[in-house]
PDB file of N, CA and C in Angstrom:
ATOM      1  N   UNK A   1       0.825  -1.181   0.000  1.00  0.00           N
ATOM      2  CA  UNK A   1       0.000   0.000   0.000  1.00  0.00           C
ATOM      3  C   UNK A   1       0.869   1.245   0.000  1.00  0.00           C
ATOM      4  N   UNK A   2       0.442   2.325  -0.412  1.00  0.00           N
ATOM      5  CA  UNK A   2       1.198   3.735  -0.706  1.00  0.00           C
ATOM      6  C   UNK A   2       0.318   4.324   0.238  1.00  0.00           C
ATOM      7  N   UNK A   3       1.067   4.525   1.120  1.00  0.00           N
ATOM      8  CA  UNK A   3       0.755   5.528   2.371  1.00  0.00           C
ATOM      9  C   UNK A   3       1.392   7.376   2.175  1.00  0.00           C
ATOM     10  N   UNK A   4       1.985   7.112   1.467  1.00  0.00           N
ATOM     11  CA  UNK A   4       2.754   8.638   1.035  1.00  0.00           C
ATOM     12  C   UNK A   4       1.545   9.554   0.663  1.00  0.00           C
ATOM     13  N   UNK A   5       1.683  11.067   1.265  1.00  0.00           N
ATOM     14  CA  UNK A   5       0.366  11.847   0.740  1.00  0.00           C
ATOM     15  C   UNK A   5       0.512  12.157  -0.222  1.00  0.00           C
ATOM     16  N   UNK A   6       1.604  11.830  -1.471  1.00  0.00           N
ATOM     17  CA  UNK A   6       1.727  12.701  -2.739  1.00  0.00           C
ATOM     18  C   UNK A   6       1.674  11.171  -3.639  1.00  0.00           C
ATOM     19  N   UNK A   7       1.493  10.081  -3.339  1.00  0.00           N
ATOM     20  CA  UNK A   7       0.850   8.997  -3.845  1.00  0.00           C
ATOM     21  C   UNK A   7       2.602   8.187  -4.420  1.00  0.00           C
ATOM     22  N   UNK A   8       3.677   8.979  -3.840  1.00  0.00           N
ATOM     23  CA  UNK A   8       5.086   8.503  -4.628  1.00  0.00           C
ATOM     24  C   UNK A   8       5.403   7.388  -3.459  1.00  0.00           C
ATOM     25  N   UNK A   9       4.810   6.187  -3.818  1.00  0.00           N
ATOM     26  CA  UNK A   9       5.559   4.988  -2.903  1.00  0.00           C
ATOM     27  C   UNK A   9       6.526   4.173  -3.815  1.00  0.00           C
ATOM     28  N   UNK A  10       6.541   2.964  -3.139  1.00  0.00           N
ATOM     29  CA  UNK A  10       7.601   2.313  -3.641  1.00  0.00           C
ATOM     30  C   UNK A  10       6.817   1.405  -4.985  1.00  0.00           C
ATOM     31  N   UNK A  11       5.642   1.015  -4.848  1.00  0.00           N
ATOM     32  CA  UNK A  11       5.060   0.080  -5.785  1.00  0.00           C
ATOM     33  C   UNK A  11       4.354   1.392  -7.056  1.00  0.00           C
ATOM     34  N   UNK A  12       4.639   1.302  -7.969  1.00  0.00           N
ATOM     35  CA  UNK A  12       3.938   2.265  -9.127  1.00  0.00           C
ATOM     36  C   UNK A  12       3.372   1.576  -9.969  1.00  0.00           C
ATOM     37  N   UNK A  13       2.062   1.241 -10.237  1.00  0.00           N
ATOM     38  CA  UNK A  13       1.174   0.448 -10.690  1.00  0.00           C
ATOM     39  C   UNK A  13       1.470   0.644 -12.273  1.00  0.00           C
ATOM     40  N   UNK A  14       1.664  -0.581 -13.319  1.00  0.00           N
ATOM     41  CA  UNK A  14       1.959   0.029 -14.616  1.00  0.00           C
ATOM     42  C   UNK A  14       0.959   0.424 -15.307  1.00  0.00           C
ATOM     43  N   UNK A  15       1.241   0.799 -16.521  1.00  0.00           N
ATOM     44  CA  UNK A  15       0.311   1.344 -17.677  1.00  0.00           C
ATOM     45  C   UNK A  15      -0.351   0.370 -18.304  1.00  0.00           C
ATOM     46  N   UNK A  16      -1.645   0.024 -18.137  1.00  0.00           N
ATOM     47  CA  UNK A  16      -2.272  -1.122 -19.052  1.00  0.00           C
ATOM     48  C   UNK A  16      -1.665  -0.613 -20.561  1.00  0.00           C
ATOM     49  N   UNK A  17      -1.689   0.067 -20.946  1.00  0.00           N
ATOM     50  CA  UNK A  17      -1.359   0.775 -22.015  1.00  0.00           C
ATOM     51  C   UNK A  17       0.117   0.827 -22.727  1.00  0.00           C
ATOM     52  N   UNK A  18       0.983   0.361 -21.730  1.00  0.00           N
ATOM     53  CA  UNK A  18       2.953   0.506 -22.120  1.00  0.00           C
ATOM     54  C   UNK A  18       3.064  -1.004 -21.958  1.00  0.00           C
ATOM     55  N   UNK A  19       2.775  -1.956 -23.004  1.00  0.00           N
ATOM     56  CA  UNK A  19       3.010  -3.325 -23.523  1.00  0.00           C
ATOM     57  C   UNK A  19       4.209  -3.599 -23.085  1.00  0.00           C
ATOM     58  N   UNK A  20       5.386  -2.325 -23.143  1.00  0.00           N
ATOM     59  CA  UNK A  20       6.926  -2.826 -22.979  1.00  0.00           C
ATOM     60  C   UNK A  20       6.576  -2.860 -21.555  1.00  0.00           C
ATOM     61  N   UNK A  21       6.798  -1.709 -21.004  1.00  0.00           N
ATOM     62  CA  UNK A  21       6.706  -1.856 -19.496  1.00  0.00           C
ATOM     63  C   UNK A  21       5.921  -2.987 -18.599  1.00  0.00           C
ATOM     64  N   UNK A  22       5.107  -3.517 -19.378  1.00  0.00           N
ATOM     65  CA  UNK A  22       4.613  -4.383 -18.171  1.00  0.00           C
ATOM     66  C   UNK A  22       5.406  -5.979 -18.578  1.00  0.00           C
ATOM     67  N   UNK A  23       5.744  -6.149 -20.237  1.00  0.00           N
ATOM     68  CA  UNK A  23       6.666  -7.313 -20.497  1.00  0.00           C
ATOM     69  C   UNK A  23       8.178  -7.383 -19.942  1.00  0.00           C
ATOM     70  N   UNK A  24       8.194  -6.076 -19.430  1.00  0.00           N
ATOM     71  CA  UNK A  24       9.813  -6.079 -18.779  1.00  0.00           C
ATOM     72  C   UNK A  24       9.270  -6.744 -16.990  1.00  0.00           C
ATOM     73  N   UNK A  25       8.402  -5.845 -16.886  1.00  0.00           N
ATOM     74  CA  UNK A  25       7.898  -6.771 -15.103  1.00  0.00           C
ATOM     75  C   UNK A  25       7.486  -7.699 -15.316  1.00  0.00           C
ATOM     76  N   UNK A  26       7.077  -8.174 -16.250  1.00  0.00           N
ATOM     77  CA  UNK A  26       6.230  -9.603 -16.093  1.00  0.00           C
ATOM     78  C   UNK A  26       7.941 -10.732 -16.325  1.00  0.00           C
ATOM     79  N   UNK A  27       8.455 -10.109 -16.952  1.00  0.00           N
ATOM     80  CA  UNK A  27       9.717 -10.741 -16.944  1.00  0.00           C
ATOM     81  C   UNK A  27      11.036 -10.730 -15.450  1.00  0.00           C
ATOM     82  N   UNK A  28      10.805  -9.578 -14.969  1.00  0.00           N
ATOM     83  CA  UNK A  28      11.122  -9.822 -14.145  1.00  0.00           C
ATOM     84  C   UNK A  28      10.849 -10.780 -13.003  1.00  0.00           C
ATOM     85  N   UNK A  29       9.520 -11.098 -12.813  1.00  0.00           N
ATOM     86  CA  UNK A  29       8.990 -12.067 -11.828  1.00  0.00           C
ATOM     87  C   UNK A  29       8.884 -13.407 -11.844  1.00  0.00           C
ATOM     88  N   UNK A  30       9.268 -13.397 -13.478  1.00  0.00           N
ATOM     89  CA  UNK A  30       9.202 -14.955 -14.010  1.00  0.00           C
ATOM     90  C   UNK A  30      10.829 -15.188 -13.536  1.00  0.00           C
ATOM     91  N   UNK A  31      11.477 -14.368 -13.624  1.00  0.00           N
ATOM     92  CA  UNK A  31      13.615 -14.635 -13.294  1.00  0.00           C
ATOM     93  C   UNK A  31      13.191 -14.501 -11.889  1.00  0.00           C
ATOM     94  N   UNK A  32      12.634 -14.393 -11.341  1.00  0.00           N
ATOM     95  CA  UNK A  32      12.467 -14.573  -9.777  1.00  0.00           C
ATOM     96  C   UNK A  32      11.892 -15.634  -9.526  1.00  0.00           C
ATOM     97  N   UNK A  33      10.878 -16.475 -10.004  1.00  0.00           N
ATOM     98  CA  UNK A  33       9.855 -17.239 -10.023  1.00  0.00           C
ATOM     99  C   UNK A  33      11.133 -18.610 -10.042  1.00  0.00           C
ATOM    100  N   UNK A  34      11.775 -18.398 -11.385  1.00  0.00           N
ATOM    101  CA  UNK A  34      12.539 -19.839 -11.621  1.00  0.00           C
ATOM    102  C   UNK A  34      13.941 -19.646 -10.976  1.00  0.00           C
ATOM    103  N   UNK A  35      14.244 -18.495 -10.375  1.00  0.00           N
ATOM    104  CA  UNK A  35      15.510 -18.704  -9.440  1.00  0.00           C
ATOM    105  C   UNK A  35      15.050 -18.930  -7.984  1.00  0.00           C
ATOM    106  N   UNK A  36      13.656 -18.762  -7.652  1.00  0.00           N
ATOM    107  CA  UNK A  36      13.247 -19.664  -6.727  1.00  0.00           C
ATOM    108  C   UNK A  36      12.795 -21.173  -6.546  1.00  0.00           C
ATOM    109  N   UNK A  37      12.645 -21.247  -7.634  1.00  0.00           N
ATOM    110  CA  UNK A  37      13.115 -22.713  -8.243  1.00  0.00           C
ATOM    111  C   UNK A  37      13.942 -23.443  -7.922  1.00  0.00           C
ATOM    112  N   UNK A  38      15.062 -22.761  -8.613  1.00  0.00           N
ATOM    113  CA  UNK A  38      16.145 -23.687  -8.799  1.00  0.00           C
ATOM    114  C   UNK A  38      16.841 -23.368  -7.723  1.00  0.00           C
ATOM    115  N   UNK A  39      16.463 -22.550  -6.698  1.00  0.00           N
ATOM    116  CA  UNK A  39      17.749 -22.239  -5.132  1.00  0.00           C
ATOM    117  C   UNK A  39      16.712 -23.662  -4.098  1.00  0.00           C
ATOM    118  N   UNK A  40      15.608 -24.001  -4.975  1.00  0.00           N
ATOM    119  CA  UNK A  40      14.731 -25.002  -3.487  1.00  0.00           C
ATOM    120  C   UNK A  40      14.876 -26.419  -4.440  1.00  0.00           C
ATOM    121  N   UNK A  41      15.799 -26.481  -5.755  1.00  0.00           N
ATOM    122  CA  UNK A  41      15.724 -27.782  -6.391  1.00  0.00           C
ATOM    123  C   UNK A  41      16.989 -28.401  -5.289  1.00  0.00           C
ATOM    124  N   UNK A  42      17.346 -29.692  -5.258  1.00  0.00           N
ATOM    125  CA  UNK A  42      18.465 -30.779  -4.734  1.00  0.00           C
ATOM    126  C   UNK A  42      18.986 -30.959  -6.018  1.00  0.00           C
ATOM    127  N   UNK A  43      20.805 -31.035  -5.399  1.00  0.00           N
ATOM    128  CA  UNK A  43      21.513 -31.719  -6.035  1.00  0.00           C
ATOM    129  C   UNK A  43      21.868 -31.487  -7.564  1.00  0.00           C
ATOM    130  N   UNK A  44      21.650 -32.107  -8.384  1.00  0.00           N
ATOM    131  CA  UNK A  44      21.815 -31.477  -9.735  1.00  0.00           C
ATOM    132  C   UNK A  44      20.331 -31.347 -10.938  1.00  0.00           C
ATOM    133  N   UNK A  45      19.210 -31.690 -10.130  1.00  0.00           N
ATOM    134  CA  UNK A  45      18.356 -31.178 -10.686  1.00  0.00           C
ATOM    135  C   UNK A  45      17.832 -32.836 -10.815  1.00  0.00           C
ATOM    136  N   UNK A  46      18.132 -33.774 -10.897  1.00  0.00           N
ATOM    137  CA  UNK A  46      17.675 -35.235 -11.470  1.00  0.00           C
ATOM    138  C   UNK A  46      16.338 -35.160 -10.747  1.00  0.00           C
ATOM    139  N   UNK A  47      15.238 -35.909 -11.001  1.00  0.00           N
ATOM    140  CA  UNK A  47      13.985 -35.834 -10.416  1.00  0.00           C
ATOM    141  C   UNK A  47      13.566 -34.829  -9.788  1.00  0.00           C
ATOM    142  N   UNK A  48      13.634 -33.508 -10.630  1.00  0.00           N
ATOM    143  CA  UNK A  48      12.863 -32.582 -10.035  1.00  0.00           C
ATOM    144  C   UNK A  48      11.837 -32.064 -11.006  1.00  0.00           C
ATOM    145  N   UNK A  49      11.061 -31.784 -11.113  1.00  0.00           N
ATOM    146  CA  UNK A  49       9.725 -31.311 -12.153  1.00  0.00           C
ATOM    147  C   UNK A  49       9.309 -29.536 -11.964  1.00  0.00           C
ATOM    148  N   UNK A  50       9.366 -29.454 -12.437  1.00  0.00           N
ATOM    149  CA  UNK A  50       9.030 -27.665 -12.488  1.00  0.00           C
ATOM    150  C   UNK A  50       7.528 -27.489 -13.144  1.00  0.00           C
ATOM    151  N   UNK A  51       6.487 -27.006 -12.392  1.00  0.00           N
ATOM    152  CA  UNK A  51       5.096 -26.925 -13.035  1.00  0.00           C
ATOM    153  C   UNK A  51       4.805 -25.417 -12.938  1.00  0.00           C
ATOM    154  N   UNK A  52       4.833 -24.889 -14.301  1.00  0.00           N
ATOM    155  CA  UNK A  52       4.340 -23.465 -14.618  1.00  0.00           C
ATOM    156  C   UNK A  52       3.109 -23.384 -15.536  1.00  0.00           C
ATOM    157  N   UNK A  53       2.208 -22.661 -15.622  1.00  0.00           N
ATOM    158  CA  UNK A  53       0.983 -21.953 -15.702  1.00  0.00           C
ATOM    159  C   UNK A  53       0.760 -20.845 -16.696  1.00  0.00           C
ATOM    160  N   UNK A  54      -0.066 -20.363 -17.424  1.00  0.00           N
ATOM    161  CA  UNK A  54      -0.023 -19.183 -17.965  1.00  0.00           C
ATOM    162  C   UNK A  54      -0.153 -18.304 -17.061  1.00  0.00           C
ATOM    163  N   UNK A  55       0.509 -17.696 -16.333  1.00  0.00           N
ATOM    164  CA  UNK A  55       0.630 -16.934 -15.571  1.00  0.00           C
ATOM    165  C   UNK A  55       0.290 -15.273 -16.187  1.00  0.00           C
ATOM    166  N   UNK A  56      -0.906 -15.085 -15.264  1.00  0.00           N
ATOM    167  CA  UNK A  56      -1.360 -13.441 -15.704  1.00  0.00           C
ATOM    168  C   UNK A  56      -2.162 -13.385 -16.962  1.00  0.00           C
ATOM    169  N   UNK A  57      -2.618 -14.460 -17.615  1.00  0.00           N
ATOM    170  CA  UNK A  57      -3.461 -14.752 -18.379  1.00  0.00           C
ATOM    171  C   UNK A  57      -4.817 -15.010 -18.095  1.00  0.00           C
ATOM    172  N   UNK A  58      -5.291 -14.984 -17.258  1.00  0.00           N
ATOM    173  CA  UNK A  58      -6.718 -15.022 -16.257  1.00  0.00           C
ATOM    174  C   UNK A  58      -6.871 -13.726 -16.028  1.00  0.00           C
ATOM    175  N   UNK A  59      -7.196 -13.310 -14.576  1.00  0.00           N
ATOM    176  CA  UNK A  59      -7.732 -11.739 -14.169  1.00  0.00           C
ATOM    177  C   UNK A  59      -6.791 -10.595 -14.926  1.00  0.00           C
ATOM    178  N   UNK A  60      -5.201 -10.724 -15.144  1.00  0.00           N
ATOM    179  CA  UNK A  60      -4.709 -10.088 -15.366  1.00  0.00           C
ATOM    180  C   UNK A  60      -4.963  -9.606 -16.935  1.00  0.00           C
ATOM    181  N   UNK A  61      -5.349 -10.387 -17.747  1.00  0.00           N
ATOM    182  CA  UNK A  61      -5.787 -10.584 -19.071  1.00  0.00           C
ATOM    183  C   UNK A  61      -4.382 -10.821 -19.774  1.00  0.00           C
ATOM    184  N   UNK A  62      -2.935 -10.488 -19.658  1.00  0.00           N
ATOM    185  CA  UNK A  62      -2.282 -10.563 -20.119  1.00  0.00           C
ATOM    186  C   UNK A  62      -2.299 -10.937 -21.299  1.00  0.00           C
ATOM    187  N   UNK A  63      -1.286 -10.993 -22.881  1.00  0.00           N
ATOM    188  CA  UNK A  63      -1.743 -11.958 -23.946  1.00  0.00           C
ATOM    189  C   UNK A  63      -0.689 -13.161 -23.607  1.00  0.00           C
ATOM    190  N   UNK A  64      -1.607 -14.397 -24.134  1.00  0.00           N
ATOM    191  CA  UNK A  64      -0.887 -15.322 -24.006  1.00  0.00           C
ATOM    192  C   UNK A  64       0.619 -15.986 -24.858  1.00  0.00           C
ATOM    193  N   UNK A  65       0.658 -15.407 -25.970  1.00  0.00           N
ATOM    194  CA  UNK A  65       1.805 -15.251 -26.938  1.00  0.00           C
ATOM    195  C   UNK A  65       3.057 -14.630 -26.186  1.00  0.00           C
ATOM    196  N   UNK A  66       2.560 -13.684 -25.622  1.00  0.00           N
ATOM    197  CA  UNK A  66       3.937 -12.925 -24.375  1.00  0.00           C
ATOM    198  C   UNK A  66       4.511 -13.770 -23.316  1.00  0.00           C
ATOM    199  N   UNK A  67       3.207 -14.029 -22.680  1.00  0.00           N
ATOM    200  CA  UNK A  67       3.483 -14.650 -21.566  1.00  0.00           C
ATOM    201  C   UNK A  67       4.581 -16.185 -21.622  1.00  0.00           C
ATOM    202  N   UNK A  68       4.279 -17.112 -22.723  1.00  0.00           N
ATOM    203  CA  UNK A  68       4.581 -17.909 -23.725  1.00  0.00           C
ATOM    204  C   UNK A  68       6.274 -17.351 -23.919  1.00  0.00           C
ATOM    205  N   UNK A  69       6.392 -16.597 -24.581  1.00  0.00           N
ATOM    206  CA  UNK A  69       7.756 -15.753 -24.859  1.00  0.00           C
ATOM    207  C   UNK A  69       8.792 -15.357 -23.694  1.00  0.00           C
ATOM    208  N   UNK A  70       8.176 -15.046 -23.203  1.00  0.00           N
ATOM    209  CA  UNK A  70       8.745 -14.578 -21.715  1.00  0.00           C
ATOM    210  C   UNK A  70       9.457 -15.787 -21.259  1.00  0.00           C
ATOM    211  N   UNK A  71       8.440 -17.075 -20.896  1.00  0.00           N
ATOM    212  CA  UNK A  71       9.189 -18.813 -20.410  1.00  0.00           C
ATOM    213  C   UNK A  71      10.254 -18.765 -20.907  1.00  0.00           C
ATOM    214  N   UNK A  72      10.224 -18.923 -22.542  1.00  0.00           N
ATOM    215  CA  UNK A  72      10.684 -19.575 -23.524  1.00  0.00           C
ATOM    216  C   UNK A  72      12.081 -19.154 -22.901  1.00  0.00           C
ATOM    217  N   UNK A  73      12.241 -17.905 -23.287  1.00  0.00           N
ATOM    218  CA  UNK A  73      13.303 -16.462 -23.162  1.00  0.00           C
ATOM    219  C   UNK A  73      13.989 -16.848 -21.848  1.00  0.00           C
ATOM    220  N   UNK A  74      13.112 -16.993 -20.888  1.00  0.00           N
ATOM    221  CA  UNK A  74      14.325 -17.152 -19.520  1.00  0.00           C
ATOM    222  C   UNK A  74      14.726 -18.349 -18.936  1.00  0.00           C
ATOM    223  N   UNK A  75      13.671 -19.323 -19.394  1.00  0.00           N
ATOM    224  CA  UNK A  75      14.112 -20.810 -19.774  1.00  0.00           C
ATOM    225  C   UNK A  75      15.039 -21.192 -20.110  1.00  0.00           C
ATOM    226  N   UNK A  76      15.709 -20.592 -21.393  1.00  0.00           N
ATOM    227  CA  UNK A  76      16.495 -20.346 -22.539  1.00  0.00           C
ATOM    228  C   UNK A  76      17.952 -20.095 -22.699  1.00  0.00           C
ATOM    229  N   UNK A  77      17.703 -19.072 -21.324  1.00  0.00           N
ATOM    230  CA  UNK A  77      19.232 -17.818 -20.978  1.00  0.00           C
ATOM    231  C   UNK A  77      20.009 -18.873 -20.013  1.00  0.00           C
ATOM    232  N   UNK A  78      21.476 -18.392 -19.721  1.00  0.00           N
ATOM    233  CA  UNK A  78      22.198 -18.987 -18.871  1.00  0.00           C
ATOM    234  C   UNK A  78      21.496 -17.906 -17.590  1.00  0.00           C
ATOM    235  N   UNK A  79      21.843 -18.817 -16.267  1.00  0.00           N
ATOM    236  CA  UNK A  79      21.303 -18.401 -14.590  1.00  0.00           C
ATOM    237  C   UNK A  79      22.357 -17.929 -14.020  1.00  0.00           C
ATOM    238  N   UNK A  80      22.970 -16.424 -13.883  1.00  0.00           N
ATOM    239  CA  UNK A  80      23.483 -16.304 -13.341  1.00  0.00           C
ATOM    240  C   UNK A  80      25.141 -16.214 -14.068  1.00  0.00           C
ATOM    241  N   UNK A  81      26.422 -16.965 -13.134  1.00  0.00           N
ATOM    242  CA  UNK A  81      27.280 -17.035 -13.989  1.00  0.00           C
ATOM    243  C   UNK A  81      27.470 -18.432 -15.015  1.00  0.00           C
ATOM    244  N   UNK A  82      26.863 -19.195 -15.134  1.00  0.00           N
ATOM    245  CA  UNK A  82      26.243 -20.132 -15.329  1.00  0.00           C
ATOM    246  C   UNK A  82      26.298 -20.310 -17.139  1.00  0.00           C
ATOM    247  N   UNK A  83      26.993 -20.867 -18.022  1.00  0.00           N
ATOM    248  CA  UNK A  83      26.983 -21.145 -19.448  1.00  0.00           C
ATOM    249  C   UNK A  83      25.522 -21.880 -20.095  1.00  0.00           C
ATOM    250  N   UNK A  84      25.104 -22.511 -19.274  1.00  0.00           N
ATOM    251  CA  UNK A  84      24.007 -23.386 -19.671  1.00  0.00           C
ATOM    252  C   UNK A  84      22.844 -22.911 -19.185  1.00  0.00           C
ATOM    253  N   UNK A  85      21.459 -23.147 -20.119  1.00  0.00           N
ATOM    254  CA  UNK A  85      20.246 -22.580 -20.144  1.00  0.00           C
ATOM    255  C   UNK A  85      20.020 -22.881 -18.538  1.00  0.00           C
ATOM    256  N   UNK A  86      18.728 -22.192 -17.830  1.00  0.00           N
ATOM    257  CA  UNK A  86      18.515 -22.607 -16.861  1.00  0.00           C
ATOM    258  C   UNK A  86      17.634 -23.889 -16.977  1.00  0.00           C
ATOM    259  N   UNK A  87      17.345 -24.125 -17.815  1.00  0.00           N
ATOM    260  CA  UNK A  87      16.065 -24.877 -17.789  1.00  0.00           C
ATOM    261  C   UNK A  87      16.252 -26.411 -17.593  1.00  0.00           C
ATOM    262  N   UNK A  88      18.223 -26.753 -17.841  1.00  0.00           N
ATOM    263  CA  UNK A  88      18.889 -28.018 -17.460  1.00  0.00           C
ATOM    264  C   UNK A  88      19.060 -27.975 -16.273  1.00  0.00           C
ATOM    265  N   UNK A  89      18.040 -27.186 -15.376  1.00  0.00           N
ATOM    266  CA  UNK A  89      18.169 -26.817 -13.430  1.00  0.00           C
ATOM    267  C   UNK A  89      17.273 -28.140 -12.994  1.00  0.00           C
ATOM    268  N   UNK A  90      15.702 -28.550 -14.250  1.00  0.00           N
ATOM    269  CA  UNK A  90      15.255 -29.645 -14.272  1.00  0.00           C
ATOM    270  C   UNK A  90      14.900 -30.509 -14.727  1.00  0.00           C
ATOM    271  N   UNK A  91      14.612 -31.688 -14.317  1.00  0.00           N
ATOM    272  CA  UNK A  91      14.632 -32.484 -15.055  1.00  0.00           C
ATOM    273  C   UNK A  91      13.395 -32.351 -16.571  1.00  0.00           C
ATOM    274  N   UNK A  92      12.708 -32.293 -15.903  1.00  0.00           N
ATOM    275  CA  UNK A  92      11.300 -31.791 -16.438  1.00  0.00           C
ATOM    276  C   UNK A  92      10.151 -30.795 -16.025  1.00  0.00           C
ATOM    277  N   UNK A  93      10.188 -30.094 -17.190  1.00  0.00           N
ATOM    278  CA  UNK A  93       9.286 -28.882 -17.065  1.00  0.00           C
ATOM    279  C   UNK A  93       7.999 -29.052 -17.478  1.00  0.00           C
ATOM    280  N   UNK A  94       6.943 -28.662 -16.873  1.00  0.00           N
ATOM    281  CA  UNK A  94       5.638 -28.983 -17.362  1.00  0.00           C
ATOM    282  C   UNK A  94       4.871 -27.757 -17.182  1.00  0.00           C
ATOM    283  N   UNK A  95       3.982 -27.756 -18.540  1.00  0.00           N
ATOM    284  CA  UNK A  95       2.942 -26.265 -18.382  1.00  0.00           C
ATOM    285  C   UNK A  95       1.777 -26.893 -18.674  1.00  0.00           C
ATOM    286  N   UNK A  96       0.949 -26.389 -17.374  1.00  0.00           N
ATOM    287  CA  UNK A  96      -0.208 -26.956 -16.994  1.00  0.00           C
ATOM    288  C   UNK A  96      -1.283 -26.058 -17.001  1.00  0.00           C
ATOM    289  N   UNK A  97      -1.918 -26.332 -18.532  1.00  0.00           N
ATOM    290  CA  UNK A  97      -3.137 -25.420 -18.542  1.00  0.00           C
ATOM    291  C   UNK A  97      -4.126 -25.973 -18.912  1.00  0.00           C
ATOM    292  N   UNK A  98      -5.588 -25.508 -19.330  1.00  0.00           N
ATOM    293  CA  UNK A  98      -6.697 -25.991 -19.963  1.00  0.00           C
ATOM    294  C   UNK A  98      -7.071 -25.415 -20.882  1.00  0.00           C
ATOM    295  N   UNK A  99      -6.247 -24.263 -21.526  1.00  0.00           N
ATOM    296  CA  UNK A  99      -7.026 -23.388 -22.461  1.00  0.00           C
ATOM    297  C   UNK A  99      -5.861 -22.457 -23.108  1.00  0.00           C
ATOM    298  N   UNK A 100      -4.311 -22.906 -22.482  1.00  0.00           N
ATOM    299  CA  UNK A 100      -3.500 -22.359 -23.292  1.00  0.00           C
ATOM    300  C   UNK A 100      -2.198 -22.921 -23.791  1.00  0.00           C
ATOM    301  N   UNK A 101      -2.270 -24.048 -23.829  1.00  0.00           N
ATOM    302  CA  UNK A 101      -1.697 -25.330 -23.794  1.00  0.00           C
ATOM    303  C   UNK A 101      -1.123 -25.228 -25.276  1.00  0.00           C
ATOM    304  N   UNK A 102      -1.807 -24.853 -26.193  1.00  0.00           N
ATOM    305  CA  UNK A 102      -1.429 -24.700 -28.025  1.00  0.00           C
ATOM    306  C   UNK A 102      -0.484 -23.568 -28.450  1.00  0.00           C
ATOM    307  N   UNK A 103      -0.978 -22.396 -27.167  1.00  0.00           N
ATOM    308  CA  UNK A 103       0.435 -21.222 -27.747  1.00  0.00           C
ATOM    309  C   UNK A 103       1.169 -21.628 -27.259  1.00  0.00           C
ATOM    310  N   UNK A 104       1.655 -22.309 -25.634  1.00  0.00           N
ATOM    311  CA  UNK A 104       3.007 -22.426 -25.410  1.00  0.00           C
ATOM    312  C   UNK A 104       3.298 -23.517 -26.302  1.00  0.00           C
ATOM    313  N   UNK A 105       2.757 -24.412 -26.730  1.00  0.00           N
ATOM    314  CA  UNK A 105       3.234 -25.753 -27.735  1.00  0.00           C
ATOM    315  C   UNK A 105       4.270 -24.799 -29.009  1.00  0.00           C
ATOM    316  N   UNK A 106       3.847 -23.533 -29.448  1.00  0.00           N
ATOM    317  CA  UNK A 106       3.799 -23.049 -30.724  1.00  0.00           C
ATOM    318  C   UNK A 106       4.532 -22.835 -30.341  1.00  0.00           C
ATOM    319  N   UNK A 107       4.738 -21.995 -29.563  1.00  0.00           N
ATOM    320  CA  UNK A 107       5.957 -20.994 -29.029  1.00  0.00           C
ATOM    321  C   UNK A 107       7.058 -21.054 -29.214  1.00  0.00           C
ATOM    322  N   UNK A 108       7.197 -22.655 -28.506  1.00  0.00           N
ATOM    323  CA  UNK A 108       8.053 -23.314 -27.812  1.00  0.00           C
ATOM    324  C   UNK A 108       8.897 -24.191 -29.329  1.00  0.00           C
ATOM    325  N   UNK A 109       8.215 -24.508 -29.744  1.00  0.00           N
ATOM    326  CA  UNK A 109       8.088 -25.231 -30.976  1.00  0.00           C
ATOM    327  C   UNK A 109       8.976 -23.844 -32.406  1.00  0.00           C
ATOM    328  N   UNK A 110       8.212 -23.325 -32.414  1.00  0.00           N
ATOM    329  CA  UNK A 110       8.701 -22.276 -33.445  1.00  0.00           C
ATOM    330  C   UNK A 110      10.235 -21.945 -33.040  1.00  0.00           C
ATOM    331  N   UNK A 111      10.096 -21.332 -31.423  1.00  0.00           N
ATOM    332  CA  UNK A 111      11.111 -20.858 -31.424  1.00  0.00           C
ATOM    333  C   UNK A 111      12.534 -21.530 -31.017  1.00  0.00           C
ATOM    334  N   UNK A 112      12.490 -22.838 -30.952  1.00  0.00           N
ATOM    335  CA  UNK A 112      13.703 -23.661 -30.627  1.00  0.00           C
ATOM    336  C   UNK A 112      14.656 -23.667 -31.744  1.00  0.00           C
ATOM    337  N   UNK A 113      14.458 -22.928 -33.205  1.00  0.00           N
ATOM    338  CA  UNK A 113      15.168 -23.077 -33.978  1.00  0.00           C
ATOM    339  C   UNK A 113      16.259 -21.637 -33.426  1.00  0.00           C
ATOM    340  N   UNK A 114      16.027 -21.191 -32.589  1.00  0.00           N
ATOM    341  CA  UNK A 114      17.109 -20.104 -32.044  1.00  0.00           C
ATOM    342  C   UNK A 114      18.512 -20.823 -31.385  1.00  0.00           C
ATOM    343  N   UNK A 115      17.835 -21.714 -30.407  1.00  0.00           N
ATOM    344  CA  UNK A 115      18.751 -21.824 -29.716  1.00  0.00           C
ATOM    345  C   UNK A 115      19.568 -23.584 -30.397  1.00  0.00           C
TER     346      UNK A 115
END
């Protein structure tokens, strides 16, 4: 909550409207999301399962193509000082939806010819 009388706190609600700005936070929370992950995985990752969601695609309305992009993207990157994607943190990753299950397929699919 912003208790400040001139409304300048620490949380500044974004612009439904600035697409970048809210794909840079929504990205940020996802590199928080999977480095909390991987600091509570054991050992070298063998039998561990990672279950992610379209996250912010419900109330938030987010689009799901972003949200999709965003995984892919930090999935993708090395963790830290780290050469290798994070995503060899587990064994298996699973995205568990009922209704958005085909963009991350696409996504994921299209865009592996990057890496």
């Amino acid at each position: 909550y912003d208790l400040s009388p001139s409304g300048e706190g620490l949380y500044k609600p974004p612009s439904f409207k600035d697409k970048q700005q809210i794909s840079c936070r929504i990205r940020q929370k996802f590199q928080t999301l999977i480095a909390s992950a991987v600091a509570n995985t054991e050992g070298d990752g063998n039998n561990t399962y990672l279950l992610l969601g379209p996250i912010g695609t419900g109330a938030f309305a987010n689009d799901k193509q972003m949200i999709a992009e965003l995984f892919f993207e930090i999935l993708n990157n090395p963790f830290m000082n780290s050469k290798q994607a994070i995503r060899y943190a587990f064994e298996q990753i699973w995205f568990v939806s009922s209704n958005s299950l085909h963009t991350f397929e696409k996504v994921f699919k299209e865009s592996q010819t990057r890496f």
